[in-house]
Protein backbone atom coordinates (compact mmCIF):
# COMPACT_ATOMS: atom_id res chain seq x y z
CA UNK A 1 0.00 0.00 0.00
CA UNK A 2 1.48 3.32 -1.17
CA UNK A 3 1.39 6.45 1.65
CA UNK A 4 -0.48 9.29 0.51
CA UNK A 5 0.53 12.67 2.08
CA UNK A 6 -0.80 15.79 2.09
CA UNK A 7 1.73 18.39 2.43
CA UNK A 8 1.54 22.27 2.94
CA UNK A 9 3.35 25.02 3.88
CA UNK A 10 1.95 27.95 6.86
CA UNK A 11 3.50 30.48 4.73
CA UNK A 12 3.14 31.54 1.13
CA UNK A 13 5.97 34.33 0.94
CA UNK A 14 7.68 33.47 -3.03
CA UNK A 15 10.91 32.86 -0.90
CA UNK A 16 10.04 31.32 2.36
CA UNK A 17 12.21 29.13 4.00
CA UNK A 18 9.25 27.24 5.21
CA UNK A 19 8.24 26.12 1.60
CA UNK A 20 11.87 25.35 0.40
CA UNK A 21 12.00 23.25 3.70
CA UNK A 22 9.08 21.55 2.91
CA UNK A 23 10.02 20.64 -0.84
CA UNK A 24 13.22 18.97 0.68
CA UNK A 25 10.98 17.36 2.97
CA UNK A 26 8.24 16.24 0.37
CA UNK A 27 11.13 15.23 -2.12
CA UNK A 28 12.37 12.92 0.61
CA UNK A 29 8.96 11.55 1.25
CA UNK A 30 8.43 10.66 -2.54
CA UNK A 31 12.06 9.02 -2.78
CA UNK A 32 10.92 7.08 0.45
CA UNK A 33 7.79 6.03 -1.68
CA UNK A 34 5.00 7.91 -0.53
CA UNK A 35 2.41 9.16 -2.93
CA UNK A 36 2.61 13.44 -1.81
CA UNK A 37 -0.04 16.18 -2.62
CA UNK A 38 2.12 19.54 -2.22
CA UNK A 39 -0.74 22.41 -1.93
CA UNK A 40 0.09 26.27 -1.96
CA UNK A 41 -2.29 27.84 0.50
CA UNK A 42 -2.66 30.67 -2.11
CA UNK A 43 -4.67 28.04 -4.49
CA UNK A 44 -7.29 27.66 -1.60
CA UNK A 45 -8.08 31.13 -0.46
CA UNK A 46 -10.62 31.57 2.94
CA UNK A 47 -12.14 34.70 4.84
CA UNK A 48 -10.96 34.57 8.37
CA UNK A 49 -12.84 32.02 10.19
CA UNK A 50 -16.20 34.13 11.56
CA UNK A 51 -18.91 32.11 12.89
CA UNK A 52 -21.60 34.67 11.69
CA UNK A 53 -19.74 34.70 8.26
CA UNK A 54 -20.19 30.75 7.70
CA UNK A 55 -23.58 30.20 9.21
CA UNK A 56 -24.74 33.46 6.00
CA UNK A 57 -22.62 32.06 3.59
CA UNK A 58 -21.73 28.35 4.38
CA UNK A 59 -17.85 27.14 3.52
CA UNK A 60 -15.77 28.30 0.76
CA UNK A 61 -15.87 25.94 -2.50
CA UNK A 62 -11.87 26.37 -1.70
CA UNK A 63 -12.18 24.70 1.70
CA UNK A 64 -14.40 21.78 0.42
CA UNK A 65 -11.21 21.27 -1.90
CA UNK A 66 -8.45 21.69 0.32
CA UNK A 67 -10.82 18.96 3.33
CA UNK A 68 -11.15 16.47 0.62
CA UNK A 69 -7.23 16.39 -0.07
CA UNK A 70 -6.98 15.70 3.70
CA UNK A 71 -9.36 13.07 4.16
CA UNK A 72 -8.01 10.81 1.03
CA UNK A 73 -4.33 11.22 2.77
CA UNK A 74 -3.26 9.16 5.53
CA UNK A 75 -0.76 11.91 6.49
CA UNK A 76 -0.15 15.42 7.02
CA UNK A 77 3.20 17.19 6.52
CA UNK A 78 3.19 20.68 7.20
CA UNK A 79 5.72 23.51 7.52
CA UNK A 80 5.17 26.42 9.74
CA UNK A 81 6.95 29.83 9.96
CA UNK A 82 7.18 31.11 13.72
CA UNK A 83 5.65 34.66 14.41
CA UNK A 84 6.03 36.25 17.93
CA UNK A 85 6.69 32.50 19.19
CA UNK A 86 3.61 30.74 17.73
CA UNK A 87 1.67 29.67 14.67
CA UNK A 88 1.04 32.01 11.75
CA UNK A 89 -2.35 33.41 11.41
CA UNK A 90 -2.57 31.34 7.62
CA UNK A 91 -2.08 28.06 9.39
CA UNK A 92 -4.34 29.22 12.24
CA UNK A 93 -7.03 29.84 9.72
CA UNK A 94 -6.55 27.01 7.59
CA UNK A 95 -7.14 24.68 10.28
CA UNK A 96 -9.88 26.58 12.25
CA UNK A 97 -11.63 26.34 8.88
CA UNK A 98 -10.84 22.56 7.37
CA UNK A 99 -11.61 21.98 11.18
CA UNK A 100 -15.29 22.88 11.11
CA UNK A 101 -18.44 20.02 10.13
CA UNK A 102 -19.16 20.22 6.25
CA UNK A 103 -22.14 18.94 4.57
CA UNK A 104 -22.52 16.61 8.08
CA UNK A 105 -18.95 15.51 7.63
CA UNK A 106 -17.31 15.74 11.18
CA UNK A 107 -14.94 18.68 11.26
CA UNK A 108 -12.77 16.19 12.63
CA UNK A 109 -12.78 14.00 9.23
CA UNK A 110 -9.41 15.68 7.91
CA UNK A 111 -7.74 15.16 10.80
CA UNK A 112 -8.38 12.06 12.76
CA UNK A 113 -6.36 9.36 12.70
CA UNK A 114 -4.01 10.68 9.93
CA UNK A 115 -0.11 10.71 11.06
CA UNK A 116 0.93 14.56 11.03
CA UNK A 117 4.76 15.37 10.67
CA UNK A 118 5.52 19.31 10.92
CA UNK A 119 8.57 21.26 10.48
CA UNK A 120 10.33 24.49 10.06
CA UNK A 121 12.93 27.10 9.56
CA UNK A 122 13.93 30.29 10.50
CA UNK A 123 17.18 32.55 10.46
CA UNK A 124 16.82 32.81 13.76
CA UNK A 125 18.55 30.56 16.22
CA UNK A 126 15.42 28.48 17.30
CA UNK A 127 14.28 27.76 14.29
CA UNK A 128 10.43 27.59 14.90
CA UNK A 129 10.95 25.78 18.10
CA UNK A 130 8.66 27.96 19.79
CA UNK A 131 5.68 27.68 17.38
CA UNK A 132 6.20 23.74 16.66
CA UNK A 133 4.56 22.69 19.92
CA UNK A 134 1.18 24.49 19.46
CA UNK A 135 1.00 23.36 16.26
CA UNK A 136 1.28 19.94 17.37
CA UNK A 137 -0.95 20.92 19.86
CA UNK A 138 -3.33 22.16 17.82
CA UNK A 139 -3.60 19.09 15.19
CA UNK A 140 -3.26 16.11 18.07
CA UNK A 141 -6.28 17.95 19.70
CA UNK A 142 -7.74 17.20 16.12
CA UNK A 143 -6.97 13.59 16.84
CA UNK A 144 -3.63 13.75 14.30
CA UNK A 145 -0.94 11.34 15.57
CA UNK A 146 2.13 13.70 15.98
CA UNK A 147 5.76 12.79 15.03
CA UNK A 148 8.31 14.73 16.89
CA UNK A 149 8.84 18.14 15.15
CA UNK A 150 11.88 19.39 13.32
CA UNK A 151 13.22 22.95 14.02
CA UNK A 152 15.79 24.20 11.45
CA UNK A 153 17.56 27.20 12.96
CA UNK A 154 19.95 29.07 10.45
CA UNK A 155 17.80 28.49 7.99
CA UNK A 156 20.12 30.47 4.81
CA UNK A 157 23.24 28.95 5.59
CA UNK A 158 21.74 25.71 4.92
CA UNK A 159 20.10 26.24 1.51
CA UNK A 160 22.18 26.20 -1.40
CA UNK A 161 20.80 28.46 -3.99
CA UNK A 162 18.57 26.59 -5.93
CA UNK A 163 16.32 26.41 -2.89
CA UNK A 164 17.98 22.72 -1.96
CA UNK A 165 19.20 21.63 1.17
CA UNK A 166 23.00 21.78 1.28
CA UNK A 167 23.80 19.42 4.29
C-alpha cells in the first residue's frame, strides 16, 4: 500500500524558508515512496474564520477542496513559519476552517487518525521551536498522531541556492 501525504506550507511568501523546507521534505517523502499532494495555501483562499460569516454564507468551494485532499491522505506534513513564538495566522485559519463540520462531515474528518509530521525554519537561532509545539498541539487535539517536530535554525546557511538543502 502506497502512503499518501498531504503536504503544505503555513506560509506563502515566493521565498520562504518554510516552503523550500518543505520541498526537501516532500522530495524525501516521494524518494521514500509515498504518494505526496504539495498544496500552496494561495490556491485555496478563505475569509478569516467568523462564525456569523459561515452560518450566512456556508464554507468556501476552496475549503471543500483543500478537506477532501486531507481526508483521502493518511498523512499530514506541514511547515510552519514562527511569528512572535507561535503559529502564523494562515495556518491558524486554515485549520480553524478545514476543522469545522461540512455537509454533516465531522470537522474532525481531515484530521483524525491521519499521522501529522511538521517542520520548520527560520534565520533565527530556534528555528520555529517555539511555534512547533502548538501546532502539534493544535492538530493532536484534532486527533492527528504527531511525530516529533523538526526545528531548522539558520535556515540560509543551509540552503544552497537553488532552494535545496545543502547538508
Amino acid at each position: 500500500m502506497t502512503v499518501k501525504i498531504l503536504a503544505f506550507a503555513g506560509s506563502v511568501r515566493k521565498e520562504s524558508f518554510n516552503r523550500k523546507v518543505l520541498n526537501a521534505a516532500v522530495q524525501g517523502a516521494r524518494e521514500a515512496g509515498a504518494e505526496v499532494t504539495l498544496a500552496d495555501l494561495r490556491d485555496f483562499p478563505m475569509p478569516i474564520y467568523d462564525a456569523d460569516w459561515h452560518a450566512e454564507h456556508g464554507v468556501p468551494d476552496t475549503l471543500r477542496a483543500l478537506r477532501k485532499l486531507a481526508i483521502e491522505a493518511d498523512g499530514l506534513l506541514i511547515a510552519s513559519p514562527e511569528y512572535n513564538a507561535s503559529i502564523t495566522p494562515l495556518l491558524k485559519n486554515t485549520i480553524d476552517w478545514m476543522s469545522q463540520d461540512v455537509d454533516g462531515e465531522s470537522g474532525y474528518a481531515p484530521f483524525s487518525g491521519k499521522v501529522g509530521a511538521l517542520l520548520g525554519s527560520s534565520n533565527g537561532a530556534f528555528g520555529t521551536i517555539r511555534a512547533l509545539p502548538h501546532v502539534s498541539y493544535i492538530l493532536s487535539n484534532l486527533g492527528t498522531f504527531m511525530l516529533p517536530v523538526l526545528a531548522v535554525p539558520k535556515i540560509a546557511s543551509v540552503l544552497a541556492e537553488d532552494g535545496s538543502i545543502k547538508d
